[in-house]
Every structure is written in C-alpha cells, then in structure tokens.
PDB file of N, CA and C in Angstrom:
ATOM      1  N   UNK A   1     -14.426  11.727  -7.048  1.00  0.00           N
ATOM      2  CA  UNK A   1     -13.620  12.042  -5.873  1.00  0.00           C
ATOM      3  C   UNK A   1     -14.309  11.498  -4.629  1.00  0.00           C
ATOM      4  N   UNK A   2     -13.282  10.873  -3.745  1.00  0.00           N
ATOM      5  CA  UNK A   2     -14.474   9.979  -2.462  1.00  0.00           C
ATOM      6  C   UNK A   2     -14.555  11.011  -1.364  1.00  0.00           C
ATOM      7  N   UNK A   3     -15.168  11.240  -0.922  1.00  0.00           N
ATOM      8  CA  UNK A   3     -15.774  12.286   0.064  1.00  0.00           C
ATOM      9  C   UNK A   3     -16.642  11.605   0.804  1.00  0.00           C
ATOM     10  N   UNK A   4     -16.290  11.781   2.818  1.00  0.00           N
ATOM     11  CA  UNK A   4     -16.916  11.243   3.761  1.00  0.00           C
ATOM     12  C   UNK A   4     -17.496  12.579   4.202  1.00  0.00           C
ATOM     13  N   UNK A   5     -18.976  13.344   4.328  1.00  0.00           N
ATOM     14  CA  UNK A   5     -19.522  14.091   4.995  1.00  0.00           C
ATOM     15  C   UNK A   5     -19.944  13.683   6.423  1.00  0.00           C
ATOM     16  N   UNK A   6     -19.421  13.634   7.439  1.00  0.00           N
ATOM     17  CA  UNK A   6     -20.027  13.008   8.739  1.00  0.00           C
ATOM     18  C   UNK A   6     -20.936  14.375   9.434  1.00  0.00           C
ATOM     19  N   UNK A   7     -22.219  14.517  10.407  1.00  0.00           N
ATOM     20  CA  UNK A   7     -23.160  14.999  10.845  1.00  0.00           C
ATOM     21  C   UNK A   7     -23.849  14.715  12.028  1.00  0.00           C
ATOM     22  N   UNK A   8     -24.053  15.309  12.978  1.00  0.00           N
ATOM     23  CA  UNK A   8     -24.783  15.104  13.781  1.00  0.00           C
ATOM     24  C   UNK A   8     -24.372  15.120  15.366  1.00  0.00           C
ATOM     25  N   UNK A   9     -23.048  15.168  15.615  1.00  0.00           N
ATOM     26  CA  UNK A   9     -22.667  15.137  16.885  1.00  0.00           C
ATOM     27  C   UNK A   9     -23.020  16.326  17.641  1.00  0.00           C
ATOM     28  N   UNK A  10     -22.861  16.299  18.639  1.00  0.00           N
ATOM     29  CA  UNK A  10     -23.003  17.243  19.493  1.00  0.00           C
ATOM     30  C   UNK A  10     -22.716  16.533  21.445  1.00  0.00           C
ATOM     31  N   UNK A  11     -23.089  17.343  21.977  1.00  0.00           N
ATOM     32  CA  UNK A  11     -22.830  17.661  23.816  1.00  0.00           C
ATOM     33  C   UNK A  11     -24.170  16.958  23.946  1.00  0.00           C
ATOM     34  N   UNK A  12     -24.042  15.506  24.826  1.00  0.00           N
ATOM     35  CA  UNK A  12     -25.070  14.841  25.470  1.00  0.00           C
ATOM     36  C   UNK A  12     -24.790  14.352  26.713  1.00  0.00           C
ATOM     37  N   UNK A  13     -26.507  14.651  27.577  1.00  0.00           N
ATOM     38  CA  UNK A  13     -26.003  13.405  29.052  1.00  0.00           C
ATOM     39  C   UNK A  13     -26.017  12.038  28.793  1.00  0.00           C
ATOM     40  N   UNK A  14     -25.231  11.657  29.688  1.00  0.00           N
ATOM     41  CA  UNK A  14     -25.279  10.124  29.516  1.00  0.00           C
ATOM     42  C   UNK A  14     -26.939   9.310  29.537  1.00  0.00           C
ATOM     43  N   UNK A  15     -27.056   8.847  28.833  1.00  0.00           N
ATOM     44  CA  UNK A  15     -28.825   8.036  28.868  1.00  0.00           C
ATOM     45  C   UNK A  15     -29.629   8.473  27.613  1.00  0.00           C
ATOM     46  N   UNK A  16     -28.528   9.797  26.932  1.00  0.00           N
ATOM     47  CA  UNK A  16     -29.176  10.281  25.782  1.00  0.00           C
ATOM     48  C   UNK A  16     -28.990   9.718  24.724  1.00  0.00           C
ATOM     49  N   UNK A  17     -29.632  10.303  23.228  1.00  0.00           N
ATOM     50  CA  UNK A  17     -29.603  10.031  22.285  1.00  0.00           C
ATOM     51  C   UNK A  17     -29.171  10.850  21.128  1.00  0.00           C
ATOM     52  N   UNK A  18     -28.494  10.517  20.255  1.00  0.00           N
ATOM     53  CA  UNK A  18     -28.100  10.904  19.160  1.00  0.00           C
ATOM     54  C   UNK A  18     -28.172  10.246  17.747  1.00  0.00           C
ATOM     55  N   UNK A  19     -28.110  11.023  16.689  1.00  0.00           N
ATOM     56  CA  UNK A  19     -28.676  10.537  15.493  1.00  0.00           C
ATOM     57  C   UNK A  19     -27.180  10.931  14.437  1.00  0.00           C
ATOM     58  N   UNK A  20     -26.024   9.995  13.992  1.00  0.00           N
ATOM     59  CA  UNK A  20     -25.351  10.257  13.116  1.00  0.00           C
ATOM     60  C   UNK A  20     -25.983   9.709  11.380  1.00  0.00           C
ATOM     61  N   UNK A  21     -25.264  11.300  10.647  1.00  0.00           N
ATOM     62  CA  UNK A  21     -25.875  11.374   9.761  1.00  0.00           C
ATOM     63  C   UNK A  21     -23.834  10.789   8.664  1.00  0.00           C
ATOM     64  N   UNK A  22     -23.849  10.356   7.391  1.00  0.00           N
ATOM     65  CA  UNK A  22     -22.515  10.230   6.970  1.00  0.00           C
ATOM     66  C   UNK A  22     -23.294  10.596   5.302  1.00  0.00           C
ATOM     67  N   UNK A  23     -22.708  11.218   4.549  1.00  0.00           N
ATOM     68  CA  UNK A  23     -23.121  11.470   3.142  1.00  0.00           C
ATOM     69  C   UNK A  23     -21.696  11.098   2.527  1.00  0.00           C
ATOM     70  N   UNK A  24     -22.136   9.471   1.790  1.00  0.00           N
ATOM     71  CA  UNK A  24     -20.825   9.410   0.981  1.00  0.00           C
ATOM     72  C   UNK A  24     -20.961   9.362  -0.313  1.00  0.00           C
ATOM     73  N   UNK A  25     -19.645   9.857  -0.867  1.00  0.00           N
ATOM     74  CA  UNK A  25     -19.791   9.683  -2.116  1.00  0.00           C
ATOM     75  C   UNK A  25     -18.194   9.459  -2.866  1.00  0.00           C
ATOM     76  N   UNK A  26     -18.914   8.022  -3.066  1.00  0.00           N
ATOM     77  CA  UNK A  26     -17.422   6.854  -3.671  1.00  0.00           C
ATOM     78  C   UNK A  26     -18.448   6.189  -4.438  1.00  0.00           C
ATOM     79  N   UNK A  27     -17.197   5.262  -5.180  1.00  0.00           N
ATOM     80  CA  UNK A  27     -17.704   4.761  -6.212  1.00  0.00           C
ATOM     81  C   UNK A  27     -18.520   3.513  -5.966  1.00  0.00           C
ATOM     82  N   UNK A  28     -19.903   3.406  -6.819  1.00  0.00           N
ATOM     83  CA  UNK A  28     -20.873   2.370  -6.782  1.00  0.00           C
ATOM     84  C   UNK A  28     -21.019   2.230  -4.988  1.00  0.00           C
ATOM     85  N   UNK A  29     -21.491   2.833  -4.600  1.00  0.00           N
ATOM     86  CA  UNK A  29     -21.888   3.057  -3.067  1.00  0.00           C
ATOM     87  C   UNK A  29     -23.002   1.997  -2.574  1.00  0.00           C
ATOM     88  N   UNK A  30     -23.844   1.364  -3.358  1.00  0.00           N
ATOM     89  CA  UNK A  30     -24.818   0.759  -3.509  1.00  0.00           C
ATOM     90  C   UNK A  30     -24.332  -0.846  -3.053  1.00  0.00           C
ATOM     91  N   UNK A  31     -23.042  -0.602  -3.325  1.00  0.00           N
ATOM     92  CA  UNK A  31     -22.012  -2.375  -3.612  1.00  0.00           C
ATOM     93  C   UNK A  31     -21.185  -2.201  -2.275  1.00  0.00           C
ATOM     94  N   UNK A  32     -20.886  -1.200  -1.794  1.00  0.00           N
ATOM     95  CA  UNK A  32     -20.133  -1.151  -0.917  1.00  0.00           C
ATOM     96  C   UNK A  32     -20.775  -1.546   0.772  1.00  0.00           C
ATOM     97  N   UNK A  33     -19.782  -2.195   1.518  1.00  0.00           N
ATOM     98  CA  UNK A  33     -20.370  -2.387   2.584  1.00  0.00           C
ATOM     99  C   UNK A  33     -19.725  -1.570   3.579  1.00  0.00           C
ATOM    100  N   UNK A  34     -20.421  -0.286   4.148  1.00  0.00           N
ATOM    101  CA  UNK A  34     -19.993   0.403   5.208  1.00  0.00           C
ATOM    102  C   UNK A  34     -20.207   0.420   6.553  1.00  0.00           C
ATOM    103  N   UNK A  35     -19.247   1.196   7.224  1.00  0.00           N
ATOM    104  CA  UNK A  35     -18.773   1.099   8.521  1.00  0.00           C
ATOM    105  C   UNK A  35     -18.833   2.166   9.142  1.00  0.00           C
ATOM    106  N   UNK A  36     -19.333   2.703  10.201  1.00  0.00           N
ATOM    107  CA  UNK A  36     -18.757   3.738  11.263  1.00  0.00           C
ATOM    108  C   UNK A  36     -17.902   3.520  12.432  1.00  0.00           C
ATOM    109  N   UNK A  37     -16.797   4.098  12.467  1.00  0.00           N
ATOM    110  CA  UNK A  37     -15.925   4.098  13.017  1.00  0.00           C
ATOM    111  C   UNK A  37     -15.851   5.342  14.631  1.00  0.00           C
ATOM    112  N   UNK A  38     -14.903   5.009  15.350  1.00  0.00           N
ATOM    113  CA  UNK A  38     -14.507   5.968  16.294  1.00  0.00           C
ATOM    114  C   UNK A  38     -13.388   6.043  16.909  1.00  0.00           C
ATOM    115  N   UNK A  39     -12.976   7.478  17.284  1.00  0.00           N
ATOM    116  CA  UNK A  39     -11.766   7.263  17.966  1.00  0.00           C
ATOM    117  C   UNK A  39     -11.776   8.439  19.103  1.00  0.00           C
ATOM    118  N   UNK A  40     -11.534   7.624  20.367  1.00  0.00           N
ATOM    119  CA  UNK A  40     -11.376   8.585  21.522  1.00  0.00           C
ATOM    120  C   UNK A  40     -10.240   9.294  21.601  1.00  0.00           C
ATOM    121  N   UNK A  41      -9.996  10.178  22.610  1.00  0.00           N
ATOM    122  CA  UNK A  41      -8.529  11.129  22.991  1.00  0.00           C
ATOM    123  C   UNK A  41      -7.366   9.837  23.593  1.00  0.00           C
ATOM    124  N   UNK A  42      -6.441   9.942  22.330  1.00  0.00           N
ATOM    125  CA  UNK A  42      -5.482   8.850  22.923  1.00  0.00           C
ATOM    126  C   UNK A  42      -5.478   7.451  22.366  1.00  0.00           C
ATOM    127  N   UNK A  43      -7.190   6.958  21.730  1.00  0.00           N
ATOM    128  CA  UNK A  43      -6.942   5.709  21.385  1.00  0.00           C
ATOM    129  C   UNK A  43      -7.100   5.195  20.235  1.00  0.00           C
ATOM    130  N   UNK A  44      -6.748   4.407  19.619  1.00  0.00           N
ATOM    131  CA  UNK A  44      -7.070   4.159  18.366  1.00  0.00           C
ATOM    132  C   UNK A  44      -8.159   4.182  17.555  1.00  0.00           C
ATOM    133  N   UNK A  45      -8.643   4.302  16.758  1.00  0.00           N
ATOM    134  CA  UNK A  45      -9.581   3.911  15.688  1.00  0.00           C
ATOM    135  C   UNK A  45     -10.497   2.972  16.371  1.00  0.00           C
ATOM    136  N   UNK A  46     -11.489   2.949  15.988  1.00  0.00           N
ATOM    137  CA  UNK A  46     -12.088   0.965  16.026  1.00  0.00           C
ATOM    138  C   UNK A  46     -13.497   1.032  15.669  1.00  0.00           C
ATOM    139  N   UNK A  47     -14.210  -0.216  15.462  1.00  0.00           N
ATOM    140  CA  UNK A  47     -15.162  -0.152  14.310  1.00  0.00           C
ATOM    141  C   UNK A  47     -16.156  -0.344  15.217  1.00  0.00           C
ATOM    142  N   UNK A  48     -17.226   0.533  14.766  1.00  0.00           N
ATOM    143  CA  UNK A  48     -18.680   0.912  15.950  1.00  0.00           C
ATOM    144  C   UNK A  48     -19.679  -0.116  15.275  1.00  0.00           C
ATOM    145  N   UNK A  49     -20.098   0.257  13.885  1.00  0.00           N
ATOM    146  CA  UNK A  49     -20.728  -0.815  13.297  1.00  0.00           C
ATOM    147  C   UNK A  49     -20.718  -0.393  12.162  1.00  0.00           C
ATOM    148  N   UNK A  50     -21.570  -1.849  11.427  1.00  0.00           N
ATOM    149  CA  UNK A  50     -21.133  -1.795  10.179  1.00  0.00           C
ATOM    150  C   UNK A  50     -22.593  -2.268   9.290  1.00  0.00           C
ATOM    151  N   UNK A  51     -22.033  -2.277   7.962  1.00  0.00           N
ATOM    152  CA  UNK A  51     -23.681  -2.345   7.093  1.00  0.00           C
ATOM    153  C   UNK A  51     -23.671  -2.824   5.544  1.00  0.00           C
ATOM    154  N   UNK A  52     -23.912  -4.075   4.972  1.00  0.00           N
ATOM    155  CA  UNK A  52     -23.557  -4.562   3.884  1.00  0.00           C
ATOM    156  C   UNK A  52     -24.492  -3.828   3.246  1.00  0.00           C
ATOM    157  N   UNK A  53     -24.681  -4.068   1.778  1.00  0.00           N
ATOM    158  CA  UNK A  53     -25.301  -3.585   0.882  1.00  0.00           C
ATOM    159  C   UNK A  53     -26.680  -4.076   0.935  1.00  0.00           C
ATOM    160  N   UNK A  54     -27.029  -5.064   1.309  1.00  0.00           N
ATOM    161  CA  UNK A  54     -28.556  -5.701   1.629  1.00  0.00           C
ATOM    162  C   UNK A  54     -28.840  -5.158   3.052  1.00  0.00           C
ATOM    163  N   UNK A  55     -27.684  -4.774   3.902  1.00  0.00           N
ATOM    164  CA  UNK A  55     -28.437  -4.367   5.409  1.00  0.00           C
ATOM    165  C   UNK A  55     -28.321  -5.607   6.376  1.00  0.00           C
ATOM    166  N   UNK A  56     -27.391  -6.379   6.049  1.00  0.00           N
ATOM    167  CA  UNK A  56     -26.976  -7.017   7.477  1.00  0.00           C
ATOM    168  C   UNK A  56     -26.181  -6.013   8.230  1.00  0.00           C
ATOM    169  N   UNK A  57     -25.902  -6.138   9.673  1.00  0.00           N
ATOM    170  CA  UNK A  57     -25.263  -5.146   9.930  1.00  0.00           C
ATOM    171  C   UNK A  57     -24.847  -6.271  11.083  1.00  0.00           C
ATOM    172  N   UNK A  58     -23.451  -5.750  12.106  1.00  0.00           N
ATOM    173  CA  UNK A  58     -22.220  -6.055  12.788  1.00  0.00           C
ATOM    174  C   UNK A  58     -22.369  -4.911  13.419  1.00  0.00           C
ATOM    175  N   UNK A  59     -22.076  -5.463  15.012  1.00  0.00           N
ATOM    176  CA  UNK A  59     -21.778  -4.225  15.859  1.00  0.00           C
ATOM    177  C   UNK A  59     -20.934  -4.420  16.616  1.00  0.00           C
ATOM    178  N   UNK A  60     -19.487  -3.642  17.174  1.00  0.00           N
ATOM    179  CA  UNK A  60     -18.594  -3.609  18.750  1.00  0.00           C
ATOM    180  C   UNK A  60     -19.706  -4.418  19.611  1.00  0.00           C
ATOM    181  N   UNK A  61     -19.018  -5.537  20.344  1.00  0.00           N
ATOM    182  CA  UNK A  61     -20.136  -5.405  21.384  1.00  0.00           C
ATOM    183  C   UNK A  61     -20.157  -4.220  22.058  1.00  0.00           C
ATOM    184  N   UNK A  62     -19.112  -3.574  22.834  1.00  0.00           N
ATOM    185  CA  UNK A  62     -19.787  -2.403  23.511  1.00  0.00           C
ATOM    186  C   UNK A  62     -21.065  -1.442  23.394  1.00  0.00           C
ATOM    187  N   UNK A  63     -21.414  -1.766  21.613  1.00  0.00           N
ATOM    188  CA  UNK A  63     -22.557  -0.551  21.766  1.00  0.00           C
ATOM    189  C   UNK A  63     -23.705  -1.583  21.286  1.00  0.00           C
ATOM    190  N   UNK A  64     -23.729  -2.809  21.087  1.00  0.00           N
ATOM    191  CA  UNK A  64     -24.721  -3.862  20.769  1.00  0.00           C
ATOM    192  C   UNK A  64     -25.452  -3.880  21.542  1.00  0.00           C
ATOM    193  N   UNK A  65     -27.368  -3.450  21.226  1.00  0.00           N
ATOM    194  CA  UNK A  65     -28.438  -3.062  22.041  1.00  0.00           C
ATOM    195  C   UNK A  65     -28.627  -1.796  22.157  1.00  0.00           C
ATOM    196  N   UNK A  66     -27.417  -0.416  21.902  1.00  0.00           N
ATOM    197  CA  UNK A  66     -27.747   0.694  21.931  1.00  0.00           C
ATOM    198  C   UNK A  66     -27.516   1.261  20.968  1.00  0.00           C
ATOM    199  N   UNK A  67     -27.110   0.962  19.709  1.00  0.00           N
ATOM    200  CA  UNK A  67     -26.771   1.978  18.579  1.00  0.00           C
ATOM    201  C   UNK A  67     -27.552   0.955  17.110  1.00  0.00           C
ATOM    202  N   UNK A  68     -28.156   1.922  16.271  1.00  0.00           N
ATOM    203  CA  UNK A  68     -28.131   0.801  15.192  1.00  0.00           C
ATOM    204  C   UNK A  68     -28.116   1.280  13.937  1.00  0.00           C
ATOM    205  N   UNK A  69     -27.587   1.322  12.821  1.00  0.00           N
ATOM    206  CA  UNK A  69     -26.680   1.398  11.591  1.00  0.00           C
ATOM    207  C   UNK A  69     -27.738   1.276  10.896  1.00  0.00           C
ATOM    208  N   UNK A  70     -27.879   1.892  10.083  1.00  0.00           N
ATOM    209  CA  UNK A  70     -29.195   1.533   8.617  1.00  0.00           C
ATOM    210  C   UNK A  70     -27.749   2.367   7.341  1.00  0.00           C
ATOM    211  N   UNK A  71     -29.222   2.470   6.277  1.00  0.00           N
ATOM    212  CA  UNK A  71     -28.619   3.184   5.363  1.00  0.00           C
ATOM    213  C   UNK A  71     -29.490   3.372   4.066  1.00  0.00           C
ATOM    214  N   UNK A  72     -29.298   3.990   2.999  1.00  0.00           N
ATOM    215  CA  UNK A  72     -30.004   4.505   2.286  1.00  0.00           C
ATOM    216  C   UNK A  72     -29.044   4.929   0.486  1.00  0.00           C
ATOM    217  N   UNK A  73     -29.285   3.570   0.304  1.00  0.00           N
ATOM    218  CA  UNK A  73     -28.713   3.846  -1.211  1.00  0.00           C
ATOM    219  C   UNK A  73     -28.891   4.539  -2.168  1.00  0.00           C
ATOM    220  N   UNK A  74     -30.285   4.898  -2.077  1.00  0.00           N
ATOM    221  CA  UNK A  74     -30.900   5.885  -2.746  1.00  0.00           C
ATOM    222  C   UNK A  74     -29.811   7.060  -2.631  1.00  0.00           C
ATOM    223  N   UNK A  75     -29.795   7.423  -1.845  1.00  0.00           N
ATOM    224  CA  UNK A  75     -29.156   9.130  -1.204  1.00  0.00           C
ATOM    225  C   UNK A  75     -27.648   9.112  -0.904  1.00  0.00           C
ATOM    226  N   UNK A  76     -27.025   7.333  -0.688  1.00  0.00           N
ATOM    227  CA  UNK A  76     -25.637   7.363  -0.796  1.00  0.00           C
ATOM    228  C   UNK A  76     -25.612   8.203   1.064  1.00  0.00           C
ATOM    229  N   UNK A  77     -26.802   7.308   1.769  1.00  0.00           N
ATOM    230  CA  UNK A  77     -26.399   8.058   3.289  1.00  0.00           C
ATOM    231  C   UNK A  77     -26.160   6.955   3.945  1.00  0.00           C
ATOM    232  N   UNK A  78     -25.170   7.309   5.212  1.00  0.00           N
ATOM    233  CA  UNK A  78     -25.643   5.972   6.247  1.00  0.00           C
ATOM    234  C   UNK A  78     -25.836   6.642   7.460  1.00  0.00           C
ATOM    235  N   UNK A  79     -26.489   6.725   8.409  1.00  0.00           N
ATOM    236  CA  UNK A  79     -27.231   6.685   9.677  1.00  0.00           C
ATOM    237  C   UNK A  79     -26.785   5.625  10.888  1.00  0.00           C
ATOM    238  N   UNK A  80     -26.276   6.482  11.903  1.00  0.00           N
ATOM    239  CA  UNK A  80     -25.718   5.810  13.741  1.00  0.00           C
ATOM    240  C   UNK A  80     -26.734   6.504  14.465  1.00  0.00           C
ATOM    241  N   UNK A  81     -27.983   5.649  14.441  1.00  0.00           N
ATOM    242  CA  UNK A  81     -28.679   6.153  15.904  1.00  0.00           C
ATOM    243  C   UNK A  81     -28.108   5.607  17.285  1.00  0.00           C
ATOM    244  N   UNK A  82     -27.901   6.823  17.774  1.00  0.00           N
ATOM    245  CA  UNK A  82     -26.991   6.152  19.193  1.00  0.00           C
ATOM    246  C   UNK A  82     -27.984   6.461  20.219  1.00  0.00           C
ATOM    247  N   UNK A  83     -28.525   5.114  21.346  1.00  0.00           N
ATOM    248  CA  UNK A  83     -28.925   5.879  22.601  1.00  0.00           C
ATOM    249  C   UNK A  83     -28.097   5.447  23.647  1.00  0.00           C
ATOM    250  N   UNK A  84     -29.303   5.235  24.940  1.00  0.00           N
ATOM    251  CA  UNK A  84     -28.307   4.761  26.409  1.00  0.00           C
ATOM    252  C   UNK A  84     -26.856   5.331  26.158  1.00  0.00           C
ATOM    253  N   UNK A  85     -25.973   6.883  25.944  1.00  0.00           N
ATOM    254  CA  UNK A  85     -25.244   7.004  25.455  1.00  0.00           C
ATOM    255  C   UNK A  85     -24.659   6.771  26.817  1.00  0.00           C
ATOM    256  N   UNK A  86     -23.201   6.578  26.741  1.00  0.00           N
ATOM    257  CA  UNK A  86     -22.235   6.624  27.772  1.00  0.00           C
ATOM    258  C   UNK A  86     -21.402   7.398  27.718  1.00  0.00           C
ATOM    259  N   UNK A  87     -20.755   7.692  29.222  1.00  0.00           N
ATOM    260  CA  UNK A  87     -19.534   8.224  28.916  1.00  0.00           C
ATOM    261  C   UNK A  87     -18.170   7.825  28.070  1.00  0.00           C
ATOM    262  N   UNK A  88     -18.000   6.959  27.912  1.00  0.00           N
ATOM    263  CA  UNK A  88     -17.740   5.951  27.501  1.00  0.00           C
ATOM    264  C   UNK A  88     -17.356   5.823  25.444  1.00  0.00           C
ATOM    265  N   UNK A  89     -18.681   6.332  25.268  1.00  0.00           N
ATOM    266  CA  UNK A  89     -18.936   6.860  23.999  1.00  0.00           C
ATOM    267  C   UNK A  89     -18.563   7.862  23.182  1.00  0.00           C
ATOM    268  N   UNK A  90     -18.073   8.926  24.243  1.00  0.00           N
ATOM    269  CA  UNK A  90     -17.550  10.172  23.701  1.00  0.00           C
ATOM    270  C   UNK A  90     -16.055   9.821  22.688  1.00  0.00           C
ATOM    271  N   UNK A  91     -15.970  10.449  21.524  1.00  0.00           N
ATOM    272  CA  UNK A  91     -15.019  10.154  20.589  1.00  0.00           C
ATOM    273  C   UNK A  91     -15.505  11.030  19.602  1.00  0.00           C
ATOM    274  N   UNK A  92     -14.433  10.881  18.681  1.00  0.00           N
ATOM    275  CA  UNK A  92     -15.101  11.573  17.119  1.00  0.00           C
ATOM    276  C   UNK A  92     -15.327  10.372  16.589  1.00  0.00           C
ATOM    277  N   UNK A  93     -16.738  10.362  15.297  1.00  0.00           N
ATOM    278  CA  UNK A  93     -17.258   9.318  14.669  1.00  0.00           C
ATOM    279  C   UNK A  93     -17.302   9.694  13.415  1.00  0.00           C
ATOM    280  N   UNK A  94     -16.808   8.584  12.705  1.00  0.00           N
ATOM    281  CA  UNK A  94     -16.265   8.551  11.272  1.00  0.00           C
ATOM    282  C   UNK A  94     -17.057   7.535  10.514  1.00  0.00           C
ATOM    283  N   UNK A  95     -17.328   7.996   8.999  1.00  0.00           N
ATOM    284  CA  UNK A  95     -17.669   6.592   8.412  1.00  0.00           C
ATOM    285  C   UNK A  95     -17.048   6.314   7.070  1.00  0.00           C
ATOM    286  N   UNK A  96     -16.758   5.105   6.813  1.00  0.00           N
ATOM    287  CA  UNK A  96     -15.879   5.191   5.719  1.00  0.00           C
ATOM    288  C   UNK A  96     -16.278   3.442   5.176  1.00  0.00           C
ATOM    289  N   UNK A  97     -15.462   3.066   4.029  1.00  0.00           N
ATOM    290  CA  UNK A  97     -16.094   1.987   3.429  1.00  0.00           C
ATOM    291  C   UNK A  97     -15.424   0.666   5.162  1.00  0.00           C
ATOM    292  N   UNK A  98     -16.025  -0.593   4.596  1.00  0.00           N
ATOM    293  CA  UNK A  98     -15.566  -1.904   5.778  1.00  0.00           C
ATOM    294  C   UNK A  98     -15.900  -2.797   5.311  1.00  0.00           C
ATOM    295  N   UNK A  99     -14.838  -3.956   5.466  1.00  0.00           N
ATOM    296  CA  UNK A  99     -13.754  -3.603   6.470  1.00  0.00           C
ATOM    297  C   UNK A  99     -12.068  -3.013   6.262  1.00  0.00           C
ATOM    298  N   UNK A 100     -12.318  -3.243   4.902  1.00  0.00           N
ATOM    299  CA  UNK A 100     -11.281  -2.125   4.455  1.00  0.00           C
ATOM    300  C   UNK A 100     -11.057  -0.502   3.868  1.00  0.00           C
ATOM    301  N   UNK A 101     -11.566   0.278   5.148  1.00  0.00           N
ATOM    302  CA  UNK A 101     -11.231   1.475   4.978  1.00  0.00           C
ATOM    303  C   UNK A 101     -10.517   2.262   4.035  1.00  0.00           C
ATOM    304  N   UNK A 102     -11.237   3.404   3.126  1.00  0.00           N
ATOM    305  CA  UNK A 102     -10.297   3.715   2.485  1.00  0.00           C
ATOM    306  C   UNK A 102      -9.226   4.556   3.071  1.00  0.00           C
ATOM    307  N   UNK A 103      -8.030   5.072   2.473  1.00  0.00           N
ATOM    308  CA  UNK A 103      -7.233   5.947   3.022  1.00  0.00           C
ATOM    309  C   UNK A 103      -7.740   7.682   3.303  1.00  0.00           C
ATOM    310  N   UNK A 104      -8.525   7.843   2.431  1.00  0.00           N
ATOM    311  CA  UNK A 104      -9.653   8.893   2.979  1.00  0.00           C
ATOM    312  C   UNK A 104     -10.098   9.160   3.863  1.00  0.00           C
ATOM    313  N   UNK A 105      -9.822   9.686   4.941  1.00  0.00           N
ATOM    314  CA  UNK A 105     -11.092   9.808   5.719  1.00  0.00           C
ATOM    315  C   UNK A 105     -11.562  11.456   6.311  1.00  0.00           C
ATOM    316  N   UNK A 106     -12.831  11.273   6.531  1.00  0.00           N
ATOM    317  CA  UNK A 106     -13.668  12.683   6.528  1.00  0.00           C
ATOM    318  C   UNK A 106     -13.065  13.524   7.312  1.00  0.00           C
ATOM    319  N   UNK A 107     -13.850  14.826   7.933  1.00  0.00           N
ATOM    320  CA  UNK A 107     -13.264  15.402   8.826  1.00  0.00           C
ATOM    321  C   UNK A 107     -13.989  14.732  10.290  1.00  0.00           C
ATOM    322  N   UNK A 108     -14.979  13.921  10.540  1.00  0.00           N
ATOM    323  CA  UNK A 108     -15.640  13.279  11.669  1.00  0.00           C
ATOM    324  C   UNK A 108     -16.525  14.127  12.271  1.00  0.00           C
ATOM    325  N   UNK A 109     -17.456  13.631  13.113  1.00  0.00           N
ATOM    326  CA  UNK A 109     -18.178  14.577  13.640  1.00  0.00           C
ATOM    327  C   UNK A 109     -18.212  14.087  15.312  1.00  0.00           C
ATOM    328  N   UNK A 110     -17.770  15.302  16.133  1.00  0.00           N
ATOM    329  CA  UNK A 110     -17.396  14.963  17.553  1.00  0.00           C
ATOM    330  C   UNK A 110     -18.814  15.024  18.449  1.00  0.00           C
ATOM    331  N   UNK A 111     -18.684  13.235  19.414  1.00  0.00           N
ATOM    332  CA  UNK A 111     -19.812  13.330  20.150  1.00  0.00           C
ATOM    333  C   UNK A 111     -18.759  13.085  21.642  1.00  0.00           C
ATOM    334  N   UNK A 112     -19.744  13.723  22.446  1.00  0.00           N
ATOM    335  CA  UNK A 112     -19.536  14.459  23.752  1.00  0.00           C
ATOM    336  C   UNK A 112     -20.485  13.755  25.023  1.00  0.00           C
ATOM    337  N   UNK A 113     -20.111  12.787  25.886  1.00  0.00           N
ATOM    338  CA  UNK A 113     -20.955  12.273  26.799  1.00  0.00           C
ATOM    339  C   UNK A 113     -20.650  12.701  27.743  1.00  0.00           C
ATOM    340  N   UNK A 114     -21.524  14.108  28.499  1.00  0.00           N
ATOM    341  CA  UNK A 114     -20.853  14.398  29.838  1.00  0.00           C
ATOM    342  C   UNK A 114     -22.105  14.790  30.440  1.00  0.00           C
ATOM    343  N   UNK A 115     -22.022  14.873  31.904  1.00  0.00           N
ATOM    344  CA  UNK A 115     -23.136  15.484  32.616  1.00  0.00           C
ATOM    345  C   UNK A 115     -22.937  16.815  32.887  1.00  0.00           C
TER     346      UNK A 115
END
C-alpha cells in the first residue's frame, strides 16, 4: 500500500530554518526518483525539488541556494532542509514519487513564514 508520511513543519520567521522529514513507502523506493512538492492558499501544486535514485537532485529556481533534498534508501526517507525561509514559502509540503506523481498523496505537512 503507497503511503506518503510528511514531518516537520511548523511556525517560522522569515531567515529561518526548517528540516522536512517524508517516510515513503511504495514500491522498490530505491528505483524511484522523488520529489517534494508545495502548494500555497489558492495556488496550485508545483515542484520544490527533486531527487533521483543516485542523488542528482533539481530545484524551483525560487528556492535554489536555500533548500536542499537528500535522501536515504536505506529507511525509504527523503529530507527538505529549508533555510533563508521566506514569506513566500509558506504552503503545505508534500512528497510523492517525480515527475510523475502518484495519485496518492499524503496528508502534507504545513510550513508557516510569518513574523
């Protein structure tokens, strides 16, 4: 059964940092190349960054220089360290397979950029 666990959000000032945590579990996870996603109040979806199975990784420019994507096959985790956060940033953050998403998706975990 595919299951997105997303982790870690919370209420930050802008300049801060945050650490997203995603526990998936789909099939051969090891092969898969994943993505974290976001979506603000009002706007669509769209892809924050992303992470092949060797660890190249793709980022929005918007957060290129402040966020960076790893992951951990072992444990079937992937990891969004976010800093320099913005306002800007605030959304719920999702992670799911990329670039084709499955129809699954988690319940997200909401991050908050306010002063």
């Amino acid at each position: 059964q595919v299951q997105f666990v997303e982790s870690g959000g919370g209420l930050v000032q802008p300049g801060g940092s945050l650490r997203l945590s995603c526990a998936a579990s789909v099939t051969l996870f090891r092969i898969q190349t994943m993505g974290w996603y976001r979506q603000a109040l009002g706007k669509q979806r769209e892809l924050v960054a992303g992470i092949t199975p060797i660890g190249v990784t793709t980022y929005a420019d918007s957060v290129k220089g402040r966020f960076t994507i790893t992951r951990d096959n072992a444990k079937n985790t992937v990891t969004l360290q976010m800093s320099s956060l913005k306002t800007e940033d605030t959304a719920v953050y999702y992670c799911n397979q990329y670039p084709n998403p499955l129809a699954y998706w988690g319940q997200g975990t909401q991050v908050t950029v306010s002063s």
